[in-house]
PDB file of N, CA and C in Angstrom:
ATOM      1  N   UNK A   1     -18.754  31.603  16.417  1.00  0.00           N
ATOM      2  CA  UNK A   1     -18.728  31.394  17.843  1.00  0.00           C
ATOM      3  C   UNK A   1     -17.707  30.308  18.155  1.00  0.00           C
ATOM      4  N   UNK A   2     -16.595  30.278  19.463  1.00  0.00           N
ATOM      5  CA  UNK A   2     -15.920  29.774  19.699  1.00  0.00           C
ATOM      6  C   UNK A   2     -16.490  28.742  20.527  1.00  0.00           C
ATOM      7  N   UNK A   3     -16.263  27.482  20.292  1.00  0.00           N
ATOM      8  CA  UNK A   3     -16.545  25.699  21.420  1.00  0.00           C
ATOM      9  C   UNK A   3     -15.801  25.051  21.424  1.00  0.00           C
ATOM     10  N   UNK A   4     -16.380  24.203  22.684  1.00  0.00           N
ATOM     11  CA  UNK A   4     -15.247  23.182  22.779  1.00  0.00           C
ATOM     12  C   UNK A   4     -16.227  22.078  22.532  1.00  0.00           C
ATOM     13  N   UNK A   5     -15.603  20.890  22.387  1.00  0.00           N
ATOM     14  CA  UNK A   5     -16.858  19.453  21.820  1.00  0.00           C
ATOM     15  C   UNK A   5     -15.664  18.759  22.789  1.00  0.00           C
ATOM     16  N   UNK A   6     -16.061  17.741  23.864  1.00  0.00           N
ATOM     17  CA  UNK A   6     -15.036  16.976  24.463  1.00  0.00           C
ATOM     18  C   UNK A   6     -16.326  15.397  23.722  1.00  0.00           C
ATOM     19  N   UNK A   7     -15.194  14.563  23.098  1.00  0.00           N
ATOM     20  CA  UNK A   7     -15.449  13.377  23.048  1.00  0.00           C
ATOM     21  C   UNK A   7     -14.878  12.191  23.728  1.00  0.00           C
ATOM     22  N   UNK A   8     -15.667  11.216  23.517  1.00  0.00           N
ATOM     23  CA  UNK A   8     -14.848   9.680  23.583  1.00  0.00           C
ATOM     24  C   UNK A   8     -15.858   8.412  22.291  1.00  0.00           C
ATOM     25  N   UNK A   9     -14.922   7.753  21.924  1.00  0.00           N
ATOM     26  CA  UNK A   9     -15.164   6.485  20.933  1.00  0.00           C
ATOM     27  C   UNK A   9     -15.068   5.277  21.744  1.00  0.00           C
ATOM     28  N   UNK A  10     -15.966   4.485  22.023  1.00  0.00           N
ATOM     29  CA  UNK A  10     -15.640   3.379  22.286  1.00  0.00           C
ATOM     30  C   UNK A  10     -16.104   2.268  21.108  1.00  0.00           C
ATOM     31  N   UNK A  11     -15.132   1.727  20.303  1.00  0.00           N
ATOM     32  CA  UNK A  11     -15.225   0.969  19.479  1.00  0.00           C
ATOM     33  C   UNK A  11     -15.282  -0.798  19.875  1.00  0.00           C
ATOM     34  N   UNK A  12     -16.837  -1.443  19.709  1.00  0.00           N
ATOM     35  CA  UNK A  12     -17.532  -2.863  19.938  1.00  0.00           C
ATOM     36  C   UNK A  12     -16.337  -3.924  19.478  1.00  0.00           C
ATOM     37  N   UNK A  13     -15.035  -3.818  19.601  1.00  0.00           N
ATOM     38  CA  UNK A  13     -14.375  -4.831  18.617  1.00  0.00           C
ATOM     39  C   UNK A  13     -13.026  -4.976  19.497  1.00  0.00           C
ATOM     40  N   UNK A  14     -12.273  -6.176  19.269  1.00  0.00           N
ATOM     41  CA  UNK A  14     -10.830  -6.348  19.947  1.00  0.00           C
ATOM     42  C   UNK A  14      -9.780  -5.528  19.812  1.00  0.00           C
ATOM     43  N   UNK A  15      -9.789  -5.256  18.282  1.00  0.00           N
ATOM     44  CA  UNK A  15      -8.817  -4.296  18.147  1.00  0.00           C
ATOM     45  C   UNK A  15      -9.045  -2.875  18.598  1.00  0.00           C
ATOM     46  N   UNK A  16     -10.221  -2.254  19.167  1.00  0.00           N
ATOM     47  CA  UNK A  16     -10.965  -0.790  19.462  1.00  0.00           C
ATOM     48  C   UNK A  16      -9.203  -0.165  20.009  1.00  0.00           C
ATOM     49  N   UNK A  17      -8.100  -0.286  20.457  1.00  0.00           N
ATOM     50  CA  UNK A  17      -7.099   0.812  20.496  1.00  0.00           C
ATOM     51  C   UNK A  17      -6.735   1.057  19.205  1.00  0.00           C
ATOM     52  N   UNK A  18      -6.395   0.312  18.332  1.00  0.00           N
ATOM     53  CA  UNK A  18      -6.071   0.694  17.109  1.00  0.00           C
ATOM     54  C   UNK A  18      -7.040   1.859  16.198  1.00  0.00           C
ATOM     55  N   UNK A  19      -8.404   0.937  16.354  1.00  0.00           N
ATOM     56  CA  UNK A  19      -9.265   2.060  15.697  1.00  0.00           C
ATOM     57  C   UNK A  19      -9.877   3.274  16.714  1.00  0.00           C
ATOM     58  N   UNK A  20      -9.501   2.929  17.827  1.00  0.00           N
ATOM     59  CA  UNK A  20      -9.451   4.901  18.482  1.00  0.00           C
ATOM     60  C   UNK A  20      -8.381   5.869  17.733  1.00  0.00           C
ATOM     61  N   UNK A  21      -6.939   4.880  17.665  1.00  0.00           N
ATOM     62  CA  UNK A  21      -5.898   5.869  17.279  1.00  0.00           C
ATOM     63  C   UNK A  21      -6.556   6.447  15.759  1.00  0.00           C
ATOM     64  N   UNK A  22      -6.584   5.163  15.303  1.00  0.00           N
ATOM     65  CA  UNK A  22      -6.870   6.173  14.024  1.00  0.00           C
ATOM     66  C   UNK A  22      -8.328   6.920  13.377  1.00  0.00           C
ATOM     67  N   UNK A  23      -9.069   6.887  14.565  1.00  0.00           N
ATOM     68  CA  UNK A  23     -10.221   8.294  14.477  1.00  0.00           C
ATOM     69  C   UNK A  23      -9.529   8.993  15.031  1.00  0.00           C
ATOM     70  N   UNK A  24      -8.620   9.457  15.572  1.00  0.00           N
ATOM     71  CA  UNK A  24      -8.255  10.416  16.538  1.00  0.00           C
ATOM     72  C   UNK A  24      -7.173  10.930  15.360  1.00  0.00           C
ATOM     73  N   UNK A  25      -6.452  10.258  14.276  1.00  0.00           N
ATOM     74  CA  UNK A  25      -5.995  11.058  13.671  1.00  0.00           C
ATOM     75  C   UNK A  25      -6.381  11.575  12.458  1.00  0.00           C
ATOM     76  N   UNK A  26      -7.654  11.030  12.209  1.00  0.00           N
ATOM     77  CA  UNK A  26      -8.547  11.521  11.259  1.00  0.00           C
ATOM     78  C   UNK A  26      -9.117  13.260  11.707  1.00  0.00           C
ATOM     79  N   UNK A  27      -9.284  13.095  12.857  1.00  0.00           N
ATOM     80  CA  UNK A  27     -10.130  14.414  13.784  1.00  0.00           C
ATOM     81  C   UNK A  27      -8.839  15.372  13.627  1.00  0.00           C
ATOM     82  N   UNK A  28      -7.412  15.148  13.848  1.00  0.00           N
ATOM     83  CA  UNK A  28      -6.393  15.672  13.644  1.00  0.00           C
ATOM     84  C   UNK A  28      -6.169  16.621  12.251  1.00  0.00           C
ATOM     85  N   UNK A  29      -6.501  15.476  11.499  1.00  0.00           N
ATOM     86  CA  UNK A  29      -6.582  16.179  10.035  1.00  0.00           C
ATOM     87  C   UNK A  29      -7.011  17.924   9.866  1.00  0.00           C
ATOM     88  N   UNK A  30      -7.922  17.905  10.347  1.00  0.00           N
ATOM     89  CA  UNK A  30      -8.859  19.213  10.240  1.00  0.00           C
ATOM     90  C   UNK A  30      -8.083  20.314  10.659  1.00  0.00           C
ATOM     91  N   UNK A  31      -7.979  21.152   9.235  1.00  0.00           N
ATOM     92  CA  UNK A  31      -7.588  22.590   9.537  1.00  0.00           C
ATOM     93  C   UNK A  31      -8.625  23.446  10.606  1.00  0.00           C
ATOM     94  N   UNK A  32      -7.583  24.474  11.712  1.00  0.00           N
ATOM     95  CA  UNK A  32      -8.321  25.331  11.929  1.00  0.00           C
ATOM     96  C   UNK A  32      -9.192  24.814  13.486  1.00  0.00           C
ATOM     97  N   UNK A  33      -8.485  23.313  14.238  1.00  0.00           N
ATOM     98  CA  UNK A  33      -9.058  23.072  15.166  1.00  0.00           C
ATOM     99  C   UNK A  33      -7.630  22.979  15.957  1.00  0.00           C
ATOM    100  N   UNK A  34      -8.163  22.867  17.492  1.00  0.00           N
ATOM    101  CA  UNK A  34      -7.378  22.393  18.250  1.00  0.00           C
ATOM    102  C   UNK A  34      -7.551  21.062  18.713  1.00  0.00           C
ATOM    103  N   UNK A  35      -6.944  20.039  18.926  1.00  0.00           N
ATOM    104  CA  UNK A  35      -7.243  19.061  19.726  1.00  0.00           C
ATOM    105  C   UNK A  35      -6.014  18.500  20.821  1.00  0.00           C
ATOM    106  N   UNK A  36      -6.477  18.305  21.832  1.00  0.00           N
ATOM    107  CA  UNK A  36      -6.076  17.824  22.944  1.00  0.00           C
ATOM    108  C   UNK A  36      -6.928  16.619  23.520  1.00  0.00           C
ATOM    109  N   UNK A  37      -5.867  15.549  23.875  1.00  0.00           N
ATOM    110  CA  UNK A  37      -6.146  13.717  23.995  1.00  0.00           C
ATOM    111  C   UNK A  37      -5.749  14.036  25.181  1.00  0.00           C
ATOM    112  N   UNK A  38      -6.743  13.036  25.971  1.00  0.00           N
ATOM    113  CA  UNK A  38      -5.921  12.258  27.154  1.00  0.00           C
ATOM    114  C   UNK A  38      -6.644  10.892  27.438  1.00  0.00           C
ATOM    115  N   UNK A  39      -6.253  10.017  28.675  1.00  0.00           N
ATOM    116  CA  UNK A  39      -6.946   8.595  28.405  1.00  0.00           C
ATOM    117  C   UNK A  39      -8.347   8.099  28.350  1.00  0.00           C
ATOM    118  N   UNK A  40      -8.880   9.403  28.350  1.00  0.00           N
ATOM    119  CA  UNK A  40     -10.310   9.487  28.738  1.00  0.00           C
ATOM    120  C   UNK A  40     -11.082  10.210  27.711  1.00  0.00           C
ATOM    121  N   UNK A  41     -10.239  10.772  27.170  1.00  0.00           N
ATOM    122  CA  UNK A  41     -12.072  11.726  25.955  1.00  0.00           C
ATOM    123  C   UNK A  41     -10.482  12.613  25.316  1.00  0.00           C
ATOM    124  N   UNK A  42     -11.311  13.039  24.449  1.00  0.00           N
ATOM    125  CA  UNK A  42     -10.424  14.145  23.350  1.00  0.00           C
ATOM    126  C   UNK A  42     -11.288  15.304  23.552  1.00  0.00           C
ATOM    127  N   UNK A  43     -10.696  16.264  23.650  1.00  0.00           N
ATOM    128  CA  UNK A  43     -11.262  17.784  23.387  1.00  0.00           C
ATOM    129  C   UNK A  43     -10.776  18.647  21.907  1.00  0.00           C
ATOM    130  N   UNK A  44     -11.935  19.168  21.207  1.00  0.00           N
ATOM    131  CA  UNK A  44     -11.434  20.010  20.357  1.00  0.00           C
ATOM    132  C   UNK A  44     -12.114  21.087  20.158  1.00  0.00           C
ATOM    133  N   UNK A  45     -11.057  22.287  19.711  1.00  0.00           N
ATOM    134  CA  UNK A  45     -11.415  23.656  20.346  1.00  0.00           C
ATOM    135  C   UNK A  45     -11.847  24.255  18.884  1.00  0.00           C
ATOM    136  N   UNK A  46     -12.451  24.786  18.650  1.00  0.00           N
ATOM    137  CA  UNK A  46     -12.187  25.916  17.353  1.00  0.00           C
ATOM    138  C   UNK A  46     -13.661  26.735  17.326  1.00  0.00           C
ATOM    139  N   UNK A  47     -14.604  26.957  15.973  1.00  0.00           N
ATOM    140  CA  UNK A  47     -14.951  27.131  15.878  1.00  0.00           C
ATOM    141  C   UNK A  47     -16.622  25.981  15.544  1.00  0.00           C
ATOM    142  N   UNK A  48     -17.386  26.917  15.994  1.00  0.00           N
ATOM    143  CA  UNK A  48     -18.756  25.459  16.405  1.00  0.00           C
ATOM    144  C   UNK A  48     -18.868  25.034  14.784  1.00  0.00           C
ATOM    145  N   UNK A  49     -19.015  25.847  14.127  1.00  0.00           N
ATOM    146  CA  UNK A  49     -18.995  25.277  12.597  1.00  0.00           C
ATOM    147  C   UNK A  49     -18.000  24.512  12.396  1.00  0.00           C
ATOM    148  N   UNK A  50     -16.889  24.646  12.037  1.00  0.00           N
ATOM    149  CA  UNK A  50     -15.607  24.171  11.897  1.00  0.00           C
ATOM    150  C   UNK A  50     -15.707  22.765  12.739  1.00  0.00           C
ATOM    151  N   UNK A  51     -15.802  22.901  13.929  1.00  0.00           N
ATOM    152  CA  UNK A  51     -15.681  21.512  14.846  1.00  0.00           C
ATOM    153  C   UNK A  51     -17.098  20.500  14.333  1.00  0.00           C
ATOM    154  N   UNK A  52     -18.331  21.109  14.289  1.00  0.00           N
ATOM    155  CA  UNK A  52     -19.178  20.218  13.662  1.00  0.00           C
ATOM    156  C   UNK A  52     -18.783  19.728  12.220  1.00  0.00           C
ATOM    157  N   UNK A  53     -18.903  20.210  11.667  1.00  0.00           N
ATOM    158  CA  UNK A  53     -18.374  19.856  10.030  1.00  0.00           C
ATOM    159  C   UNK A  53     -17.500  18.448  10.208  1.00  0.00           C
ATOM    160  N   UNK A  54     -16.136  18.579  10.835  1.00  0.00           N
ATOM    161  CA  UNK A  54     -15.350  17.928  11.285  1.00  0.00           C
ATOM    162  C   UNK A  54     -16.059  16.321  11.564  1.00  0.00           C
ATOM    163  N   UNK A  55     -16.889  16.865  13.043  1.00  0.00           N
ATOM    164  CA  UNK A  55     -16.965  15.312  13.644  1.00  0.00           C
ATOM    165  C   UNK A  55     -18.270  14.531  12.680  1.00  0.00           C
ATOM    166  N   UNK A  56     -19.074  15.355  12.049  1.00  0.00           N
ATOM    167  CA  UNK A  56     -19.908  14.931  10.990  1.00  0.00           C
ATOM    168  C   UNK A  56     -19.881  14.071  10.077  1.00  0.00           C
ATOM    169  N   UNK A  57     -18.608  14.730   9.736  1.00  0.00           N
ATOM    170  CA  UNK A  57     -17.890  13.446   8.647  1.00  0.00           C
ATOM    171  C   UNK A  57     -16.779  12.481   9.615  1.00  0.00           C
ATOM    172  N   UNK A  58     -16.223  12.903  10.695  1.00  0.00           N
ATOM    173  CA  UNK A  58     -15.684  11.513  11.236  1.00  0.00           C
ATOM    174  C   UNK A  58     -16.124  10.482  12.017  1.00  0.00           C
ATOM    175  N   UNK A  59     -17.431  11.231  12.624  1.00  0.00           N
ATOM    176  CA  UNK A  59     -18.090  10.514  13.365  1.00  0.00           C
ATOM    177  C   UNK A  59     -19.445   9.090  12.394  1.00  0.00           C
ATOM    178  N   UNK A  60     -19.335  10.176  11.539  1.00  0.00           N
ATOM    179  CA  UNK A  60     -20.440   9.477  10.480  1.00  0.00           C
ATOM    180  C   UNK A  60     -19.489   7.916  10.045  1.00  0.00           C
ATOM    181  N   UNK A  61     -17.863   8.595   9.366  1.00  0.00           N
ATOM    182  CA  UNK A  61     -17.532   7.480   8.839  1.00  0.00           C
ATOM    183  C   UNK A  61     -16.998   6.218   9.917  1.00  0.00           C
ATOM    184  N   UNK A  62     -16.511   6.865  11.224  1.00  0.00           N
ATOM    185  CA  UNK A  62     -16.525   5.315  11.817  1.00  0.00           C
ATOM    186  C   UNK A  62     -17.383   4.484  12.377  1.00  0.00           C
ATOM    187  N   UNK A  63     -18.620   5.313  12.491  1.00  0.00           N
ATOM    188  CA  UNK A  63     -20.204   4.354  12.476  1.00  0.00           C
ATOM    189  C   UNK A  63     -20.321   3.555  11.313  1.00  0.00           C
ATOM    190  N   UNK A  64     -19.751   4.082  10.079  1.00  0.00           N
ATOM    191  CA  UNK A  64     -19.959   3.222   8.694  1.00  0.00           C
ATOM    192  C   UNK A  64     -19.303   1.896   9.063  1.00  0.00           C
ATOM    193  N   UNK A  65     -18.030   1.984   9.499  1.00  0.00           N
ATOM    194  CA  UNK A  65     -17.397   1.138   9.663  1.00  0.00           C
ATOM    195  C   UNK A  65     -16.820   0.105  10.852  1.00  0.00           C
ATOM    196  N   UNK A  66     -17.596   0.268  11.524  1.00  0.00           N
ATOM    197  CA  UNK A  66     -17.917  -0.422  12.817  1.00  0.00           C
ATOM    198  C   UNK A  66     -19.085  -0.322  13.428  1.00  0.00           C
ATOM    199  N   UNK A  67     -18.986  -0.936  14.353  1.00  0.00           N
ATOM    200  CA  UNK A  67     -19.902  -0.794  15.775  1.00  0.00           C
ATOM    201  C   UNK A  67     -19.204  -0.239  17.037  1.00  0.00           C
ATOM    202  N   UNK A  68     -20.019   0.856  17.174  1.00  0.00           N
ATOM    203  CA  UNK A  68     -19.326   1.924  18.319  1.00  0.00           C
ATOM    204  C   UNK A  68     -20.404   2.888  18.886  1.00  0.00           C
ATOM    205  N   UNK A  69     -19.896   3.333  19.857  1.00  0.00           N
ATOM    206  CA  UNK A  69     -20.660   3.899  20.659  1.00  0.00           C
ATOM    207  C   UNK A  69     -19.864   5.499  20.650  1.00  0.00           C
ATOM    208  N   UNK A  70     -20.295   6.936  20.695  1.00  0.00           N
ATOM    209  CA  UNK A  70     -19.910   8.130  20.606  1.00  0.00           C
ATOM    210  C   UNK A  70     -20.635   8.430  21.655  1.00  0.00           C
ATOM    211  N   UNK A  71     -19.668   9.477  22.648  1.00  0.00           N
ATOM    212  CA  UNK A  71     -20.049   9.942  23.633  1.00  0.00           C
ATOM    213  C   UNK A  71     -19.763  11.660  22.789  1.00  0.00           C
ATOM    214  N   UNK A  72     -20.794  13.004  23.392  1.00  0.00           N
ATOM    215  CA  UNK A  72     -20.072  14.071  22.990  1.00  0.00           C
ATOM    216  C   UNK A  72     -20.527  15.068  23.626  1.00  0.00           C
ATOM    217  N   UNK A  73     -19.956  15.776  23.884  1.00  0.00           N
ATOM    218  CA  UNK A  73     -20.763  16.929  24.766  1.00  0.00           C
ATOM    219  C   UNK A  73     -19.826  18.286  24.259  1.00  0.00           C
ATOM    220  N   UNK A  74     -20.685  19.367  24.443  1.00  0.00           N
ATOM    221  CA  UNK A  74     -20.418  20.562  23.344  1.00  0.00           C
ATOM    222  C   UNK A  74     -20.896  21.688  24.397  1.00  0.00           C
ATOM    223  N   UNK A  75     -19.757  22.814  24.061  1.00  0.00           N
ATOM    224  CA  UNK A  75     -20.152  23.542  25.386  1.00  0.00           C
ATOM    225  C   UNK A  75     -19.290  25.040  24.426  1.00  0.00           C
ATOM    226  N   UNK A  76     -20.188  26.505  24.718  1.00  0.00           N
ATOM    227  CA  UNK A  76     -19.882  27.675  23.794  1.00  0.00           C
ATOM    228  C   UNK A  76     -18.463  27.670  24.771  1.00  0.00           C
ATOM    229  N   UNK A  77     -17.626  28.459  23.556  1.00  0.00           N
ATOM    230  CA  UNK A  77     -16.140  28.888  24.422  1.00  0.00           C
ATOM    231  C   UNK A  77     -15.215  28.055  24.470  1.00  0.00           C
ATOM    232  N   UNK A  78     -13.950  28.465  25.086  1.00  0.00           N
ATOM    233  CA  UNK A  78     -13.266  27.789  24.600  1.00  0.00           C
ATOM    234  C   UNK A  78     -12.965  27.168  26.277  1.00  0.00           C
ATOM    235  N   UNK A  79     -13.315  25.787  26.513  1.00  0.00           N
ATOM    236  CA  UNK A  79     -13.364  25.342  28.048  1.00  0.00           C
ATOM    237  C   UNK A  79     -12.382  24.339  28.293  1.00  0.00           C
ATOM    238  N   UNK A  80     -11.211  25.087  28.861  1.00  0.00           N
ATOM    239  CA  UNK A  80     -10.225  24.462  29.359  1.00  0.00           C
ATOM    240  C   UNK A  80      -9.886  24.334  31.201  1.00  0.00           C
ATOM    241  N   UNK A  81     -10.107  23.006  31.026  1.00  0.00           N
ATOM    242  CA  UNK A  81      -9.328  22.644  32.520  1.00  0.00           C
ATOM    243  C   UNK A  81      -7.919  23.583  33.035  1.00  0.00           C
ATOM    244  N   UNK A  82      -8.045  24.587  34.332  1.00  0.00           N
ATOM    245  CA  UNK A  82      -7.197  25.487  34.590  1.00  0.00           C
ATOM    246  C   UNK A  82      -6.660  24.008  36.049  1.00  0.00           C
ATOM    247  N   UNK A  83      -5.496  23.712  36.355  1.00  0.00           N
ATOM    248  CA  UNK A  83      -5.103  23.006  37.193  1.00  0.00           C
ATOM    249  C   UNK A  83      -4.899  24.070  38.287  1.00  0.00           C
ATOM    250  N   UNK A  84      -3.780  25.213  37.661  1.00  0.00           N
ATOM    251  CA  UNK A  84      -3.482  26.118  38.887  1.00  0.00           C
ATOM    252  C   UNK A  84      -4.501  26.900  39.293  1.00  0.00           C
ATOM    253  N   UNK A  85      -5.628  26.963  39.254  1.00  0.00           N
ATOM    254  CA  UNK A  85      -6.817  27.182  40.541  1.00  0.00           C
ATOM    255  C   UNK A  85      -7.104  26.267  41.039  1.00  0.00           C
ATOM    256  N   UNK A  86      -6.662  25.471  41.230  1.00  0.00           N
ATOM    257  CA  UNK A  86      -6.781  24.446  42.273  1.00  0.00           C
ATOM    258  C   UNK A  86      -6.230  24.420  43.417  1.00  0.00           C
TER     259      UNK A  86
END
């Protein structure tokens, strides 16, 4: 089944831009997804297996390694913001 998972990281610490960038290119890593950033949350598209697997292990390891807060919301399909119906 095809989803989308839109996240955001907010990382408890001074440096939290640095360690957004680099969860965000950890999430990158992953064969077989799509992801799309903007200043507000990341979206990634693929498959619900595939995308869980993924944030399982990235989400797991930057809880290991900080204090942070994960926002996530998960929705079947592939749910993209259309501008031109607007």
């Amino acid at each position: 089944m095809e989803a989308t998972a839109e996240l955001s990281i907010y990382p408890l610490h001074e440096d939290y831009k640095d360690r957004v960038k680099d969860f965000l290119r950890k999430i990158r890593r992953h064969d077989g997804l799509t992801i799309e950033s903007n200043g507000v949350s990341t979206q990634v598209f693929g498959q619900y297996d595939t995308i869980m697997e993924a944030l399982t292990l990235d989400i797991r390891e930057a809880l290991e390694k900080q204090q942070a807060m994960v926002v996530l919301k998960i929705g079947k399909g592939i749910l993209r913001f259309d501008e031109s119906k607007l």
